[in-house]
PDB file of N, CA and C in Angstrom:
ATOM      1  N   UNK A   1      32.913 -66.266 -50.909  1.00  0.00           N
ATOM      2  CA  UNK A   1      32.312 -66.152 -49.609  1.00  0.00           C
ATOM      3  C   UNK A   1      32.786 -67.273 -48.688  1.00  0.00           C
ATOM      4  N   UNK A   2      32.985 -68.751 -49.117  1.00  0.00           N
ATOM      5  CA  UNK A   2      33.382 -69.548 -48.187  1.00  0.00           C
ATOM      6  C   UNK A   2      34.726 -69.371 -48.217  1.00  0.00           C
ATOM      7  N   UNK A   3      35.359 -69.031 -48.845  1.00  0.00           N
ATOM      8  CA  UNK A   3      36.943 -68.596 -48.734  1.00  0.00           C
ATOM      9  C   UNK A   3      37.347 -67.612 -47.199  1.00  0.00           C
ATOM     10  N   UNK A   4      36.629 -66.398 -47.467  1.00  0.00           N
ATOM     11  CA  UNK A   4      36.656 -65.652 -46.290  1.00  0.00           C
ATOM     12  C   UNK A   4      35.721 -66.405 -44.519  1.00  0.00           C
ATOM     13  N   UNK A   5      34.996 -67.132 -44.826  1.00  0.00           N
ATOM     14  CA  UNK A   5      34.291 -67.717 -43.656  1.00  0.00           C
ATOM     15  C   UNK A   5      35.542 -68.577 -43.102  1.00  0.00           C
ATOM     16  N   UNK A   6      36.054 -69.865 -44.312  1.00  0.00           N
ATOM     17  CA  UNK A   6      37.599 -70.255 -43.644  1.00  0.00           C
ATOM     18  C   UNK A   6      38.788 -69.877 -43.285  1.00  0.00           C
ATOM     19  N   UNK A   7      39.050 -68.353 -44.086  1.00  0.00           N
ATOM     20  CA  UNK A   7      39.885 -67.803 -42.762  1.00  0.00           C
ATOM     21  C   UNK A   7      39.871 -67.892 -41.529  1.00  0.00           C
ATOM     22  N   UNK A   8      38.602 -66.425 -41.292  1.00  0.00           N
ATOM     23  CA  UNK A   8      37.916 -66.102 -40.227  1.00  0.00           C
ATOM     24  C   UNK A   8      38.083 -67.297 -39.412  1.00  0.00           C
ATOM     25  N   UNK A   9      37.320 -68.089 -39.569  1.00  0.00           N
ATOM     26  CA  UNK A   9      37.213 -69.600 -38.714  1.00  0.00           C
ATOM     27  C   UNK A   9      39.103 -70.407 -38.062  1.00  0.00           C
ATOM     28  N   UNK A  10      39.803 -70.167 -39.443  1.00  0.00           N
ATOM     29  CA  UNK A  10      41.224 -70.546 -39.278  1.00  0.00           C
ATOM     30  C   UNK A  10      41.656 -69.778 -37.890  1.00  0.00           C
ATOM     31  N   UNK A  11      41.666 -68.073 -38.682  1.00  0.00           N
ATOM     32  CA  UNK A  11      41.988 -66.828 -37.273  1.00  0.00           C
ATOM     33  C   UNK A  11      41.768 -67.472 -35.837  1.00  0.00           C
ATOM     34  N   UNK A  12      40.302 -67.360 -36.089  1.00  0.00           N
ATOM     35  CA  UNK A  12      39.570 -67.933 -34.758  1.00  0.00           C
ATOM     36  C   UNK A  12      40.370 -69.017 -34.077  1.00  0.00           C
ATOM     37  N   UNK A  13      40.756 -70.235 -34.855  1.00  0.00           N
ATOM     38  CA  UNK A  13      41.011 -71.072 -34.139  1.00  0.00           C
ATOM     39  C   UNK A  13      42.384 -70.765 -32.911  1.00  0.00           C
ATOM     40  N   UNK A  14      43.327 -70.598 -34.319  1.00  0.00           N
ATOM     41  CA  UNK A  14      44.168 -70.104 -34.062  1.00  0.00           C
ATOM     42  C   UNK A  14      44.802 -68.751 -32.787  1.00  0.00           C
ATOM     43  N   UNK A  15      43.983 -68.201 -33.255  1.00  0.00           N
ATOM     44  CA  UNK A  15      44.029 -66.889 -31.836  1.00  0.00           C
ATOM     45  C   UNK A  15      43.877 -67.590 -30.441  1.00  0.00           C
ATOM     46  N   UNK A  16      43.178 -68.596 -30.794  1.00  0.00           N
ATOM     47  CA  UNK A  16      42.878 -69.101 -28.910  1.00  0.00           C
ATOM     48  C   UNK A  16      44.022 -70.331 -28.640  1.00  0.00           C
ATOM     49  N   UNK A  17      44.583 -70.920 -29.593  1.00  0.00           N
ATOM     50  CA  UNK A  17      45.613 -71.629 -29.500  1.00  0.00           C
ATOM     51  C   UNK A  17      46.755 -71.202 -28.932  1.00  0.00           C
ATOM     52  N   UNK A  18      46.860 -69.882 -29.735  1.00  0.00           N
ATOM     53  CA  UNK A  18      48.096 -68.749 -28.828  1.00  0.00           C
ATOM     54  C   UNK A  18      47.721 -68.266 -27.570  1.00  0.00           C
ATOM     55  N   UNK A  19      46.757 -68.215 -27.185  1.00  0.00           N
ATOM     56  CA  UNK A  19      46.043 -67.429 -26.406  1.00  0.00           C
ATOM     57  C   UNK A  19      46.531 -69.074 -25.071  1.00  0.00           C
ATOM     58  N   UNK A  20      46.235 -69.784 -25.194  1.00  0.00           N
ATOM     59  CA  UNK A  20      45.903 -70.964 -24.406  1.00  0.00           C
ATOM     60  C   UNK A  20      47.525 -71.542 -24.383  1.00  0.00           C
ATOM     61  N   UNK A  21      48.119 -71.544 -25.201  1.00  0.00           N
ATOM     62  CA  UNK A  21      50.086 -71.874 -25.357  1.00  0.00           C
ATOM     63  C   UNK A  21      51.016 -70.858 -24.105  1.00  0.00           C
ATOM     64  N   UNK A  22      50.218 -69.964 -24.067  1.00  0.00           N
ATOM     65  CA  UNK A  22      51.308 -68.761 -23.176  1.00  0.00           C
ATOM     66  C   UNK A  22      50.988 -69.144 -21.826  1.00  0.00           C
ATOM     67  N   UNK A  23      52.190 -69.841 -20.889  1.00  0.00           N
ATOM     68  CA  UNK A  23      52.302 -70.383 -19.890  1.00  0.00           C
ATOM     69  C   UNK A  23      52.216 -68.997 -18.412  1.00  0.00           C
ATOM     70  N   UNK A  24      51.625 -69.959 -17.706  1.00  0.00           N
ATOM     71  CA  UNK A  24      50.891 -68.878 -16.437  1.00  0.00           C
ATOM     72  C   UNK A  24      52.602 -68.071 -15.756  1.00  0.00           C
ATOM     73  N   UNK A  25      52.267 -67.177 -15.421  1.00  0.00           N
ATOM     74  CA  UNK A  25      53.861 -66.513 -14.544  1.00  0.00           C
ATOM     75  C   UNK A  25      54.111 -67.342 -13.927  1.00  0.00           C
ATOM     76  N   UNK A  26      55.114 -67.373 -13.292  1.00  0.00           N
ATOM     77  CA  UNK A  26      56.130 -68.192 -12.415  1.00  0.00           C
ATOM     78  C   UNK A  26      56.324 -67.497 -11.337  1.00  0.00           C
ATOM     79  N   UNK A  27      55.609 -67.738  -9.753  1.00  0.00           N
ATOM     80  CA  UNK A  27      55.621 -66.907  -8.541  1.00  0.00           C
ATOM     81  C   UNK A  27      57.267 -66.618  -8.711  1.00  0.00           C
ATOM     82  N   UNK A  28      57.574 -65.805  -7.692  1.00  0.00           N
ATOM     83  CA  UNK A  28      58.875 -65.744  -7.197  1.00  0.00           C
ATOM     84  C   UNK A  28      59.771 -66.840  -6.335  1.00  0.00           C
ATOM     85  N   UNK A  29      60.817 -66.690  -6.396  1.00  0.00           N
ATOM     86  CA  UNK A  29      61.699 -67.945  -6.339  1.00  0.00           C
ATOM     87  C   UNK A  29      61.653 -67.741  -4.725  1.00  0.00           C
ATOM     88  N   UNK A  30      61.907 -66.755  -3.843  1.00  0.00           N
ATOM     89  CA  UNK A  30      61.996 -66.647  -2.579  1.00  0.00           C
ATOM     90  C   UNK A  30      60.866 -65.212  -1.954  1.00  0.00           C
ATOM     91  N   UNK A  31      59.628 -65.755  -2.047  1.00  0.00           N
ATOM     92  CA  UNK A  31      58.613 -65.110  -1.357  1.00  0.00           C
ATOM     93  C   UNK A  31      59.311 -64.251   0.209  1.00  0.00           C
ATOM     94  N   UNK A  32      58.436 -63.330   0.381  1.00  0.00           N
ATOM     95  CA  UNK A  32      58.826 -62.211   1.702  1.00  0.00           C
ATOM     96  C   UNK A  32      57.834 -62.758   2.335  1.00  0.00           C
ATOM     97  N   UNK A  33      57.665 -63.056   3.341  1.00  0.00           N
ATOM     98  CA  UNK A  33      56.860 -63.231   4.516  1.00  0.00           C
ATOM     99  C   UNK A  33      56.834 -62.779   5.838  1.00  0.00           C
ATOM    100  N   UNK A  34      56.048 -61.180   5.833  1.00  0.00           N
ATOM    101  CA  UNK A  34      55.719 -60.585   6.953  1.00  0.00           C
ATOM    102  C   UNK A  34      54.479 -61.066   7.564  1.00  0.00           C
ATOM    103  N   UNK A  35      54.951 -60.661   8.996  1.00  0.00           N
ATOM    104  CA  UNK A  35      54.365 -61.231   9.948  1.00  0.00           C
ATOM    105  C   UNK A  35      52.966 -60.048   9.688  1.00  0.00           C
ATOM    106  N   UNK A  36      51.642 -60.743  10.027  1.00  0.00           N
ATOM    107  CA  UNK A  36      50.781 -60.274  10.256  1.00  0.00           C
ATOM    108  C   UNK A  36      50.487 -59.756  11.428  1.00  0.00           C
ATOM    109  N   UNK A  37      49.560 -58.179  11.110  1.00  0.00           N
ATOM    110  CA  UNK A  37      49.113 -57.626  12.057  1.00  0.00           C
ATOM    111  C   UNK A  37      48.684 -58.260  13.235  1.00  0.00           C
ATOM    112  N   UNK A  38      47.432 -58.940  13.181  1.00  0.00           N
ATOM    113  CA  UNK A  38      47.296 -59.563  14.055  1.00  0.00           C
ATOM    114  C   UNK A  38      48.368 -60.639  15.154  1.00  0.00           C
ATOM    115  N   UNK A  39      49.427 -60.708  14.729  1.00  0.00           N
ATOM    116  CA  UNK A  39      50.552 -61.642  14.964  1.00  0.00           C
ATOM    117  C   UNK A  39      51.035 -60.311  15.949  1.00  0.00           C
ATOM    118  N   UNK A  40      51.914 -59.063  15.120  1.00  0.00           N
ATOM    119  CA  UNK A  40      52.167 -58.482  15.764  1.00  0.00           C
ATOM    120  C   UNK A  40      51.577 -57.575  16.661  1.00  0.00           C
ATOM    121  N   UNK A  41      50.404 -57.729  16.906  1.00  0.00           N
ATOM    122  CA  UNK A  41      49.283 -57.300  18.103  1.00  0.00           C
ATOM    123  C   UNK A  41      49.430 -58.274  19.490  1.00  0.00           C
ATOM    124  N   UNK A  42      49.551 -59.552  19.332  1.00  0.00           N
ATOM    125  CA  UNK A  42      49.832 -60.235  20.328  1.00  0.00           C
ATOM    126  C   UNK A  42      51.307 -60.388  20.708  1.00  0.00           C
ATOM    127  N   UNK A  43      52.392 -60.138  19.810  1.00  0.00           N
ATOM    128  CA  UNK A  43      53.474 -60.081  20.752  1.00  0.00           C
ATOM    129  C   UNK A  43      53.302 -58.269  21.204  1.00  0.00           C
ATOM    130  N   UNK A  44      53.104 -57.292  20.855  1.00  0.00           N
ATOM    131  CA  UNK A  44      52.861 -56.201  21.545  1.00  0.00           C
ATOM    132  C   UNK A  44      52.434 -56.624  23.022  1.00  0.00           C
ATOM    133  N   UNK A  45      50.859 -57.390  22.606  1.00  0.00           N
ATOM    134  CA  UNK A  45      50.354 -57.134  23.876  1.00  0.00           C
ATOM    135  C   UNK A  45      51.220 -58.089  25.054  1.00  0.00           C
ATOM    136  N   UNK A  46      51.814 -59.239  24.586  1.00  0.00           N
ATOM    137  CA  UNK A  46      52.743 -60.100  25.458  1.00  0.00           C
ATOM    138  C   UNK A  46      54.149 -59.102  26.304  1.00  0.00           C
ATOM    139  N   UNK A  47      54.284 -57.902  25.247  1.00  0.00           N
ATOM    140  CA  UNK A  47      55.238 -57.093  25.700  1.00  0.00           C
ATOM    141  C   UNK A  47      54.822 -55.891  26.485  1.00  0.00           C
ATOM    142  N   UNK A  48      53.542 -55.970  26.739  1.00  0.00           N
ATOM    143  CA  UNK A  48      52.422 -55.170  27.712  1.00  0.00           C
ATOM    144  C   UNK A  48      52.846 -53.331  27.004  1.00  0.00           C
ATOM    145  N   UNK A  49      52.579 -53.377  25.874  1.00  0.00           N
ATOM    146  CA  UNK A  49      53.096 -52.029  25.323  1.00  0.00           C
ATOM    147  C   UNK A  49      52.192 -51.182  24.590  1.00  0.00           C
ATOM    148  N   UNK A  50      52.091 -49.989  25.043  1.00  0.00           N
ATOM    149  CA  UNK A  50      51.072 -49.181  24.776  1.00  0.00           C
ATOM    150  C   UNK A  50      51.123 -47.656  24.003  1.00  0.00           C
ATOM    151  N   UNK A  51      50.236 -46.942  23.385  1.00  0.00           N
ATOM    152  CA  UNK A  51      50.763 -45.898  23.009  1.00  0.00           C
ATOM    153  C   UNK A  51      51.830 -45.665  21.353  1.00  0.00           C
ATOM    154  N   UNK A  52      52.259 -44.513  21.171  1.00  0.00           N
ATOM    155  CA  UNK A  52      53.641 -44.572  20.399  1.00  0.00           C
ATOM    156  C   UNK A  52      54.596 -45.722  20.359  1.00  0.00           C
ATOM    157  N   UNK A  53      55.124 -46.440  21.733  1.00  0.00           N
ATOM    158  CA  UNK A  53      55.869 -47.976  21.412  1.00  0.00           C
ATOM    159  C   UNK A  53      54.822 -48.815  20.624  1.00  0.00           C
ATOM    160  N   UNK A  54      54.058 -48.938  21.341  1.00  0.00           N
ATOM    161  CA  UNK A  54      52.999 -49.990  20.378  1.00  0.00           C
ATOM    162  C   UNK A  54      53.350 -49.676  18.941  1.00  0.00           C
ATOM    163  N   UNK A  55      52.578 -48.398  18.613  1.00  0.00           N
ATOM    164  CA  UNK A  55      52.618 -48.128  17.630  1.00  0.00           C
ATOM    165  C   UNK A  55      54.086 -47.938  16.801  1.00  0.00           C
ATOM    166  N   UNK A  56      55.107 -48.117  17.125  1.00  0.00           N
ATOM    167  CA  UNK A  56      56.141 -48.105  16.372  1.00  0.00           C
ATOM    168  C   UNK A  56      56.993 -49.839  16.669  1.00  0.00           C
ATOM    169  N   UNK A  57      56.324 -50.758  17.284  1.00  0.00           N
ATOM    170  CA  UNK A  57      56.781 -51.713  17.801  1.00  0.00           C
ATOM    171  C   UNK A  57      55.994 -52.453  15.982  1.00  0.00           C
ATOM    172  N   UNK A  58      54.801 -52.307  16.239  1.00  0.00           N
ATOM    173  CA  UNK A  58      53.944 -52.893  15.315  1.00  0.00           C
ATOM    174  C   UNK A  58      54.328 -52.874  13.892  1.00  0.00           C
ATOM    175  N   UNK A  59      54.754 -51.245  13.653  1.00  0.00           N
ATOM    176  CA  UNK A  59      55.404 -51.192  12.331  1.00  0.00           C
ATOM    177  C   UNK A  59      56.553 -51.607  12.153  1.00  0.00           C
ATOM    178  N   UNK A  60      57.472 -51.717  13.309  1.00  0.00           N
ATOM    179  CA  UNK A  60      58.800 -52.445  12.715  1.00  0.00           C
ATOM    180  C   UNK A  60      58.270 -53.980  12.613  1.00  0.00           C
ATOM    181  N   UNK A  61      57.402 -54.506  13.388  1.00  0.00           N
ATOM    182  CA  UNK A  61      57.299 -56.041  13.035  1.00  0.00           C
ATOM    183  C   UNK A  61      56.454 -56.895  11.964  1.00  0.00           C
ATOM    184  N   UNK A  62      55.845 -55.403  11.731  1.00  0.00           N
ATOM    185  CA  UNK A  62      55.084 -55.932  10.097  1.00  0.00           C
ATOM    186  C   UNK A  62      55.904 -55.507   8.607  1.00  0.00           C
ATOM    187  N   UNK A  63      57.419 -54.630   9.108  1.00  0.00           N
ATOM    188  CA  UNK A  63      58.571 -55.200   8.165  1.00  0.00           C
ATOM    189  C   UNK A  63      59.142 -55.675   8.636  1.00  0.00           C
ATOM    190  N   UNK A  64      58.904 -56.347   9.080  1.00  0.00           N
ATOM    191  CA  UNK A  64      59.973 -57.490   9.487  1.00  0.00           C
ATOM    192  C   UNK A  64      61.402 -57.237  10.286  1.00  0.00           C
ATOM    193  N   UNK A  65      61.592 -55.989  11.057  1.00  0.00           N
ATOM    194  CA  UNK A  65      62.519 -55.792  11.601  1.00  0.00           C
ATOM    195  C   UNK A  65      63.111 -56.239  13.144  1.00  0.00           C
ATOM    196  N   UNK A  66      63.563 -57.041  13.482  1.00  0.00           N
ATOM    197  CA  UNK A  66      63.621 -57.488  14.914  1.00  0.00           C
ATOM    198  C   UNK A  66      64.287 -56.423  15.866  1.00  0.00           C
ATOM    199  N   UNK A  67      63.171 -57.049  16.790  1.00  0.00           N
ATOM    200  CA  UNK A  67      63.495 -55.587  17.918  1.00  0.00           C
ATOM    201  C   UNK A  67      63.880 -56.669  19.301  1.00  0.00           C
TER     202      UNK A  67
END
């Protein structure tokens, strides 16, 4: 009976050792950074643009496409 309790207990330890050894991901080396909505709402509105332009102004500038 104490034979099997010191496994168990060994397992135990052990499992969280591995568990705690495996290193966190590594972000990406060169992040994308689109401009936010709100960002591209104020150059819209700086470009006094309304309607369908708006609306297709907005989506090219939240991928990132220069217009």
């Amino acid at each position: 009976m104490n034979i099997i309790t010191a496994f168990t207990a060994i397992a135990i330890v052990g499992c969280g050792a591995a568990v705690a050894a495996d290193p966190p991901a590594a972000p990406s080396a060169t992040p994308v950074k689109h401009a936010s909505l709100k960002v591209c709402n104020k150059q819209a509105d700086a470009k006094k643009l309304a309607g369908p332009a708006r609306a297709q102004f907005v989506k090219d500038c939240r991928s990132g496409k220069s217009s």
